[in-house]
PDB file of N, CA and C in Angstrom:
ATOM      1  N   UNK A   1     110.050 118.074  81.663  1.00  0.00           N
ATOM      2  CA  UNK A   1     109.030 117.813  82.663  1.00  0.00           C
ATOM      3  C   UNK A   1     107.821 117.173  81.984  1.00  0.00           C
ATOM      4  N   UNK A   2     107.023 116.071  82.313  1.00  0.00           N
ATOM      5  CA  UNK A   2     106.209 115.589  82.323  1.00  0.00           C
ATOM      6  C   UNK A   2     104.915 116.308  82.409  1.00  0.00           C
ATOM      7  N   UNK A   3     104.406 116.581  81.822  1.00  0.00           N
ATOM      8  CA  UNK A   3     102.765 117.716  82.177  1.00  0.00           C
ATOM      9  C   UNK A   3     101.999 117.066  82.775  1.00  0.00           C
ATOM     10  N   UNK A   4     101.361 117.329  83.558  1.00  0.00           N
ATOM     11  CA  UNK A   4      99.720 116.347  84.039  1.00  0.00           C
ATOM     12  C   UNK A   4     100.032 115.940  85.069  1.00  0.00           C
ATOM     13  N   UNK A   5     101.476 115.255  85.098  1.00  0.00           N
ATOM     14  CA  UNK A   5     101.942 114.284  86.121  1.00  0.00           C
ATOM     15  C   UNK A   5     101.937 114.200  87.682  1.00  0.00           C
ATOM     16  N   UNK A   6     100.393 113.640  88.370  1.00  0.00           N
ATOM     17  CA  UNK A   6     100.156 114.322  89.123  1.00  0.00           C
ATOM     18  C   UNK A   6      99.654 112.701  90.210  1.00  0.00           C
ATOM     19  N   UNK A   7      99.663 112.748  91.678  1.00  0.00           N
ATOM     20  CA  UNK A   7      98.683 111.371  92.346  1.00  0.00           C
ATOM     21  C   UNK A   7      97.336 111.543  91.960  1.00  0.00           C
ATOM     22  N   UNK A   8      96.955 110.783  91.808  1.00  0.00           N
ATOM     23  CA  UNK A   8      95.403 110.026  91.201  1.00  0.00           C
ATOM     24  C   UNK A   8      95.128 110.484  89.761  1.00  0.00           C
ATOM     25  N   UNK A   9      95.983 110.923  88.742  1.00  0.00           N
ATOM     26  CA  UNK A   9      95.844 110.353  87.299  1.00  0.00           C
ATOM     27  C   UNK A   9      96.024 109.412  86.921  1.00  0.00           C
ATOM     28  N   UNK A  10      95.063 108.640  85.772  1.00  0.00           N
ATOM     29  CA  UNK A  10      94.890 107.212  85.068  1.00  0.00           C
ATOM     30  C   UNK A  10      95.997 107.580  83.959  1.00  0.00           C
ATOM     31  N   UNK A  11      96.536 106.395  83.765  1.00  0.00           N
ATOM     32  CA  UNK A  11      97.111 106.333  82.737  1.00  0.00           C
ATOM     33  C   UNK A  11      97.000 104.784  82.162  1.00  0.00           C
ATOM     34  N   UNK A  12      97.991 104.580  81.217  1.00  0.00           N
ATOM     35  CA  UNK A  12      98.359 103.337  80.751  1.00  0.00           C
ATOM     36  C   UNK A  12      99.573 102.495  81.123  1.00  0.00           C
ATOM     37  N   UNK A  13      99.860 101.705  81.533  1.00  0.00           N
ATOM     38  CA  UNK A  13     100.989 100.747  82.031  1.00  0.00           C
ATOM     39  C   UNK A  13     101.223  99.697  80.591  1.00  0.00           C
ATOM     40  N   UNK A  14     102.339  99.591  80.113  1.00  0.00           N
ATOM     41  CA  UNK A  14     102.739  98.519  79.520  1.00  0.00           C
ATOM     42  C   UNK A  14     103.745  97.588  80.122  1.00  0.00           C
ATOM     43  N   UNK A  15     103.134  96.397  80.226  1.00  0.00           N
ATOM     44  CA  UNK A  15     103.937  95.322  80.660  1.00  0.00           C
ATOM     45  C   UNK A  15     104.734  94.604  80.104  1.00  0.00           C
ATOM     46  N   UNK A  16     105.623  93.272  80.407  1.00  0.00           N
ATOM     47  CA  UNK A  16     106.786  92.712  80.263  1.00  0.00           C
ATOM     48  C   UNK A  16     106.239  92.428  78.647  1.00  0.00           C
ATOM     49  N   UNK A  17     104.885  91.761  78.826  1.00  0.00           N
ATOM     50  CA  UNK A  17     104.252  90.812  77.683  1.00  0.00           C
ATOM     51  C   UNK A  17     103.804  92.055  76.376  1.00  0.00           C
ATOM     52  N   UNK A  18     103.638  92.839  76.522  1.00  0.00           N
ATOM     53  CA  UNK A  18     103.638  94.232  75.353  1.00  0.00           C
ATOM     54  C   UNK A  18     102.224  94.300  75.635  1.00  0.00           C
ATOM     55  N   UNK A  19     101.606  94.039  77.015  1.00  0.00           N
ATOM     56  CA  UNK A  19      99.899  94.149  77.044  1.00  0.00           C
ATOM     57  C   UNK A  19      99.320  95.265  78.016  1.00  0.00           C
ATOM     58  N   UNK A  20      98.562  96.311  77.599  1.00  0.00           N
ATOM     59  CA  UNK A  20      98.762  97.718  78.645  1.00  0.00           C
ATOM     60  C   UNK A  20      97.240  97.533  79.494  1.00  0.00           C
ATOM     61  N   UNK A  21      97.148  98.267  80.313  1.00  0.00           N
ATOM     62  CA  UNK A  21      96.549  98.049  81.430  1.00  0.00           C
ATOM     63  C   UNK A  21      96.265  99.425  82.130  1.00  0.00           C
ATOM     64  N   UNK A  22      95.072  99.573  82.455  1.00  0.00           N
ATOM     65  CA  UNK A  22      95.050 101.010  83.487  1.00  0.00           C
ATOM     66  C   UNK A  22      95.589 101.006  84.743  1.00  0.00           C
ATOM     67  N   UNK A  23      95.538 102.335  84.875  1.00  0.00           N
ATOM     68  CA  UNK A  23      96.240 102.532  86.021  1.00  0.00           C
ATOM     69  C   UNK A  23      96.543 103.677  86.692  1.00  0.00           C
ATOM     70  N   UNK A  24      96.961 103.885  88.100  1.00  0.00           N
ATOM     71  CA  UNK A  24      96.715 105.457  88.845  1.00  0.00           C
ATOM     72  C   UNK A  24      97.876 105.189  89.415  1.00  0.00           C
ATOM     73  N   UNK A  25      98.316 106.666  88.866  1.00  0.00           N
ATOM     74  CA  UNK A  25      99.424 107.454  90.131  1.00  0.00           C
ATOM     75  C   UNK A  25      99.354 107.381  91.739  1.00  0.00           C
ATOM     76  N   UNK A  26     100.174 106.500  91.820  1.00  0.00           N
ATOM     77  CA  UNK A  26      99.968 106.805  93.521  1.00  0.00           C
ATOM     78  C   UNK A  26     101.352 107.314  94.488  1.00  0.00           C
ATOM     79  N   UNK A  27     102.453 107.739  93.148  1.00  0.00           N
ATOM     80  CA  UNK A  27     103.613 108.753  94.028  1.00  0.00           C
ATOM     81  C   UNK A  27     104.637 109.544  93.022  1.00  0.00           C
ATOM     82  N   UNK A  28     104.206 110.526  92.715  1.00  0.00           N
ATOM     83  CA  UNK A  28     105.291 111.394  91.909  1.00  0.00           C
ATOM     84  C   UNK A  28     106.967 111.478  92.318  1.00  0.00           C
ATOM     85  N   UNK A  29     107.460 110.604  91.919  1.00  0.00           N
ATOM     86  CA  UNK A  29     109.205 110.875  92.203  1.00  0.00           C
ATOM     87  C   UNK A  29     110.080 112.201  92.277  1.00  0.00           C
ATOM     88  N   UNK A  30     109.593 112.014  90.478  1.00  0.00           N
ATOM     89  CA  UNK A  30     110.183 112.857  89.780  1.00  0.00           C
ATOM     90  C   UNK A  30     109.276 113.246  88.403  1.00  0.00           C
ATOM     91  N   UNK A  31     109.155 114.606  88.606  1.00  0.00           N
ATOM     92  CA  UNK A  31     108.368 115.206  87.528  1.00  0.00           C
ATOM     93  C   UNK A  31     109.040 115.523  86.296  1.00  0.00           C
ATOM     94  N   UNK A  32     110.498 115.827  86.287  1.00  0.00           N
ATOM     95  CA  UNK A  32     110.899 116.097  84.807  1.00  0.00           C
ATOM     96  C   UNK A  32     111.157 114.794  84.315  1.00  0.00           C
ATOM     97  N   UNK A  33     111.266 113.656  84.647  1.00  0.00           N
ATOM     98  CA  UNK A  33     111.218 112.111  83.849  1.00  0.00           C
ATOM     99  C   UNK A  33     109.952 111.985  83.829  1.00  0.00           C
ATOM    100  N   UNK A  34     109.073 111.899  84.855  1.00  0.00           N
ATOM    101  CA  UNK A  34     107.737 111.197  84.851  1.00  0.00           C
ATOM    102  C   UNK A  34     107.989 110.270  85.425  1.00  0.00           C
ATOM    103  N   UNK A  35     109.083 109.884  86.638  1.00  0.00           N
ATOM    104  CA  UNK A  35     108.979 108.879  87.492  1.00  0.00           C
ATOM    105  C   UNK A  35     107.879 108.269  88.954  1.00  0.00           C
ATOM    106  N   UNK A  36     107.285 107.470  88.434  1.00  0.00           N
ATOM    107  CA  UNK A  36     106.348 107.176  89.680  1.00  0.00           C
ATOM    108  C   UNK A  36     105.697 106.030  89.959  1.00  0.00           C
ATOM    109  N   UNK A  37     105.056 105.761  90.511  1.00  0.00           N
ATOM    110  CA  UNK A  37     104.571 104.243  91.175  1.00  0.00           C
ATOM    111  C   UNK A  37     103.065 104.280  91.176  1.00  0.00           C
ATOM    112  N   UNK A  38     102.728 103.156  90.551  1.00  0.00           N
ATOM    113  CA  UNK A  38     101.707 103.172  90.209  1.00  0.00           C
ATOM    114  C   UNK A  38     100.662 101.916  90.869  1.00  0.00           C
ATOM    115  N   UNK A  39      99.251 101.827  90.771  1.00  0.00           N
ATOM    116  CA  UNK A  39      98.527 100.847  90.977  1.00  0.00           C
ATOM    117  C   UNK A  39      97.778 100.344  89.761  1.00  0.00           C
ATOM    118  N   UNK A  40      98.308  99.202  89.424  1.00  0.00           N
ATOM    119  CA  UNK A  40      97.767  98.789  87.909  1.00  0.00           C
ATOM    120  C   UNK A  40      96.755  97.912  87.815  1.00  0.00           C
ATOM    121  N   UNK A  41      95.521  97.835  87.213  1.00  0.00           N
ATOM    122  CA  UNK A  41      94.666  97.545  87.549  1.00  0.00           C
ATOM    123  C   UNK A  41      94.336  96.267  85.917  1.00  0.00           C
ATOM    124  N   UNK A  42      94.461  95.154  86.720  1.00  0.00           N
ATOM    125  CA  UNK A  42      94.601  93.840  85.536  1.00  0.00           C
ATOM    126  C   UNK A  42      92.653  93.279  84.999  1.00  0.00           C
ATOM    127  N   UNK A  43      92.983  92.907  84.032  1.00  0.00           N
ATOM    128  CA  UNK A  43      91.032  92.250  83.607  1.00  0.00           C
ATOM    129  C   UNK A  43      91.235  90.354  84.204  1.00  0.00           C
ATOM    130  N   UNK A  44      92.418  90.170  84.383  1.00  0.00           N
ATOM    131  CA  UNK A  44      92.409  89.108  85.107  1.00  0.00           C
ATOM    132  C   UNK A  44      93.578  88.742  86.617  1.00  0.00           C
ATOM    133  N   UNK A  45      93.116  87.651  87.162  1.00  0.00           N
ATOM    134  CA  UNK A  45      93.567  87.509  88.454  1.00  0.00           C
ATOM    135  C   UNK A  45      95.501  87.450  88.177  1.00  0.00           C
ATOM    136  N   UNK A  46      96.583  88.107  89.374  1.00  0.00           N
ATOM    137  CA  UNK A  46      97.659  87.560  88.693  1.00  0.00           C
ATOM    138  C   UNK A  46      98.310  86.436  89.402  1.00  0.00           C
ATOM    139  N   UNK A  47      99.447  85.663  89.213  1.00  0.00           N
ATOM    140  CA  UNK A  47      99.428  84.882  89.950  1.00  0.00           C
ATOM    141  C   UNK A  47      99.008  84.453  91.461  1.00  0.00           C
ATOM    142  N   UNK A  48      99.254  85.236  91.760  1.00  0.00           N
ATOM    143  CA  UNK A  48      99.021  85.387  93.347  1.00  0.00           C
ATOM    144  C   UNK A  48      97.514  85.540  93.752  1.00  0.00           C
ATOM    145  N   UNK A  49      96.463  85.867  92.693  1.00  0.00           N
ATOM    146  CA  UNK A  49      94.933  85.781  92.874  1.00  0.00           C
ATOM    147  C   UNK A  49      94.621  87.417  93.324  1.00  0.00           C
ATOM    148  N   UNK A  50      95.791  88.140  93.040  1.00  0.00           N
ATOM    149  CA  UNK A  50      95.017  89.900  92.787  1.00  0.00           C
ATOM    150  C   UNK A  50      94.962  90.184  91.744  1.00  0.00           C
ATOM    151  N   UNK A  51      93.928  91.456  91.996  1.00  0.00           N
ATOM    152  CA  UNK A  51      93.528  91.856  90.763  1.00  0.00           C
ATOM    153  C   UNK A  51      93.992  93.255  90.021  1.00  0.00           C
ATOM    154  N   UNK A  52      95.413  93.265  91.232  1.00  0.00           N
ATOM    155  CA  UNK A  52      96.179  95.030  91.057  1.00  0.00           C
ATOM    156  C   UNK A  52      97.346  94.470  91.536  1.00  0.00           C
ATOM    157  N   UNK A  53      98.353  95.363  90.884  1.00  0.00           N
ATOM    158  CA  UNK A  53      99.478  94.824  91.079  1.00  0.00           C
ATOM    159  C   UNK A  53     100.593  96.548  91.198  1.00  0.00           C
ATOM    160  N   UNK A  54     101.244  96.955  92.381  1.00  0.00           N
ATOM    161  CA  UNK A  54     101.983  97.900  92.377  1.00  0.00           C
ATOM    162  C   UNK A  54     102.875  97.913  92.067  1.00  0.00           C
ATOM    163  N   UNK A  55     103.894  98.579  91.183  1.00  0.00           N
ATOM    164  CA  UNK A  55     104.942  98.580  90.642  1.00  0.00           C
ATOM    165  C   UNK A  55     105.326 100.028  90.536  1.00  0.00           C
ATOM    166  N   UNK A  56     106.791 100.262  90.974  1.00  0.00           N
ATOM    167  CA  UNK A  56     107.299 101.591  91.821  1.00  0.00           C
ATOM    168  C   UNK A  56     108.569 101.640  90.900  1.00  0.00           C
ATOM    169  N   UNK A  57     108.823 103.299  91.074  1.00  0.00           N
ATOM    170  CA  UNK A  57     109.459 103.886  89.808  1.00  0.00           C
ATOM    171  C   UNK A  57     109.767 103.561  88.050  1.00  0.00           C
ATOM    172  N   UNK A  58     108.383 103.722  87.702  1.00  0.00           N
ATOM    173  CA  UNK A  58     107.804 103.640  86.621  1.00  0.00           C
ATOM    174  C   UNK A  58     108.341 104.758  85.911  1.00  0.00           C
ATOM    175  N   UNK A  59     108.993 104.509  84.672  1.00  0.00           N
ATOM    176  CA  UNK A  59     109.646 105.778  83.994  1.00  0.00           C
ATOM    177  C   UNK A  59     107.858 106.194  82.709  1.00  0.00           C
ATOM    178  N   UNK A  60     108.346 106.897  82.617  1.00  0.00           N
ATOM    179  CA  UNK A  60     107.161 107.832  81.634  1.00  0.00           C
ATOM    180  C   UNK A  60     107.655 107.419  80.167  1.00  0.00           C
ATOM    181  N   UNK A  61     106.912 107.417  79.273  1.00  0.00           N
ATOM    182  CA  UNK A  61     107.305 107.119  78.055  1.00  0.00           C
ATOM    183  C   UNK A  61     106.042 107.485  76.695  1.00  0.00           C
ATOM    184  N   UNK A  62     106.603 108.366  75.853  1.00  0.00           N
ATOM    185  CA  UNK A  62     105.399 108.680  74.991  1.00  0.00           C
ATOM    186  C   UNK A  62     105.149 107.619  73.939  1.00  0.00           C
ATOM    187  N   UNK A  63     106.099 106.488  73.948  1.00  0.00           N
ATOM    188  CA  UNK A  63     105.459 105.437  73.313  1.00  0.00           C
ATOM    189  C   UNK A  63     104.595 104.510  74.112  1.00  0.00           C
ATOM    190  N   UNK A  64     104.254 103.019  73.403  1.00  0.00           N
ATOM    191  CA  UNK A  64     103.895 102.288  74.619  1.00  0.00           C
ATOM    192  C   UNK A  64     104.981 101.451  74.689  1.00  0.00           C
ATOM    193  N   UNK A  65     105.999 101.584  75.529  1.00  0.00           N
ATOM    194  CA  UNK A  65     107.536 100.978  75.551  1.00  0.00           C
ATOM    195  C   UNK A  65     106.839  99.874  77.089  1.00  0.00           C
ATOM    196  N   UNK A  66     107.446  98.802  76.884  1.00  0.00           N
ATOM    197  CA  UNK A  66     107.460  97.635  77.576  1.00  0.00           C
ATOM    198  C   UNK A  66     107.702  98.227  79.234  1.00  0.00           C
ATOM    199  N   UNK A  67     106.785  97.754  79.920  1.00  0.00           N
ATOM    200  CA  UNK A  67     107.674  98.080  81.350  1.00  0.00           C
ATOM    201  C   UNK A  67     107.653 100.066  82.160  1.00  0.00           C
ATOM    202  N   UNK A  68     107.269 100.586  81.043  1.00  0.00           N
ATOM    203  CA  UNK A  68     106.306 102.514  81.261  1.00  0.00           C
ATOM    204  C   UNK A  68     105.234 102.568  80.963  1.00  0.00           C
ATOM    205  N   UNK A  69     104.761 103.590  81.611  1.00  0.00           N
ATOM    206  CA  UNK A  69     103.756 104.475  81.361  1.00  0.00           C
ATOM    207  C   UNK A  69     103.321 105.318  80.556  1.00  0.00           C
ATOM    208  N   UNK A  70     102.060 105.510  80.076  1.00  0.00           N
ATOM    209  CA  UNK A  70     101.800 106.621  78.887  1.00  0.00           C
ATOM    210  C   UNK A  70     100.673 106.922  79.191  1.00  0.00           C
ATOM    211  N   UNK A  71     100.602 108.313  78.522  1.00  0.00           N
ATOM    212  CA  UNK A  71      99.124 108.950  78.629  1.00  0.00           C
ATOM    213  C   UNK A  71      98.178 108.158  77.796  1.00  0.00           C
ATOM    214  N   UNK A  72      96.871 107.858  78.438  1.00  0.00           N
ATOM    215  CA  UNK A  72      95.909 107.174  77.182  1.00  0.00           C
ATOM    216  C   UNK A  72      95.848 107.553  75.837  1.00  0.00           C
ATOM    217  N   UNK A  73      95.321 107.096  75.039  1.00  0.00           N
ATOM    218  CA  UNK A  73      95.240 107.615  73.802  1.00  0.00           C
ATOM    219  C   UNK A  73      93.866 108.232  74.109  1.00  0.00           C
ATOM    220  N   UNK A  74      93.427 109.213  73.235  1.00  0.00           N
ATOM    221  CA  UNK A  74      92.391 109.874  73.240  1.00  0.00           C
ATOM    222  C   UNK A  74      91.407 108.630  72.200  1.00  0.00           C
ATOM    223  N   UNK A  75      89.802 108.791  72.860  1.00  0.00           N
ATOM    224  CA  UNK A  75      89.131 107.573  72.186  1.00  0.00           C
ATOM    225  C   UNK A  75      88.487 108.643  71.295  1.00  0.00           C
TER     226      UNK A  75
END
């Protein structure tokens, strides 16, 4: 099980390009993977001219693996 894993926690999103991005829980699947859908929040426009982009069943991952989610690093 995933700890924390909860709607409206920030986390980190890593994308296709290996570049991570914040981002909030907006549907717990599944709590013992850490499956869920998220709203990712970009520093620039994406193609389409938004500035968030949703992407649904997001696996959990304690690295920053391409394409999951991770807890921030502590600053």
């Amino acid at each position: 099980m995933v700890e924390g894993c909860a709607v409206a926690r920030m986390v980190h999103y890593t994308n296709a390009e290996g570049e991570c991005a914040a981002a909030v829980i907006t549907k717990v699947w599944k709590k013992e993977t850490g499956t869920v859908n998220l709203t990712v929040f970009r520093d620039s426009h994406t193609a389409r001219g938004e500035m968030t982009e949703i992407k649904t069943s997001v696996e959990w991952s304690h690295l920053s693996k391409r394409g999951a989610w991770h807890w921030p690093e502590r600053a």
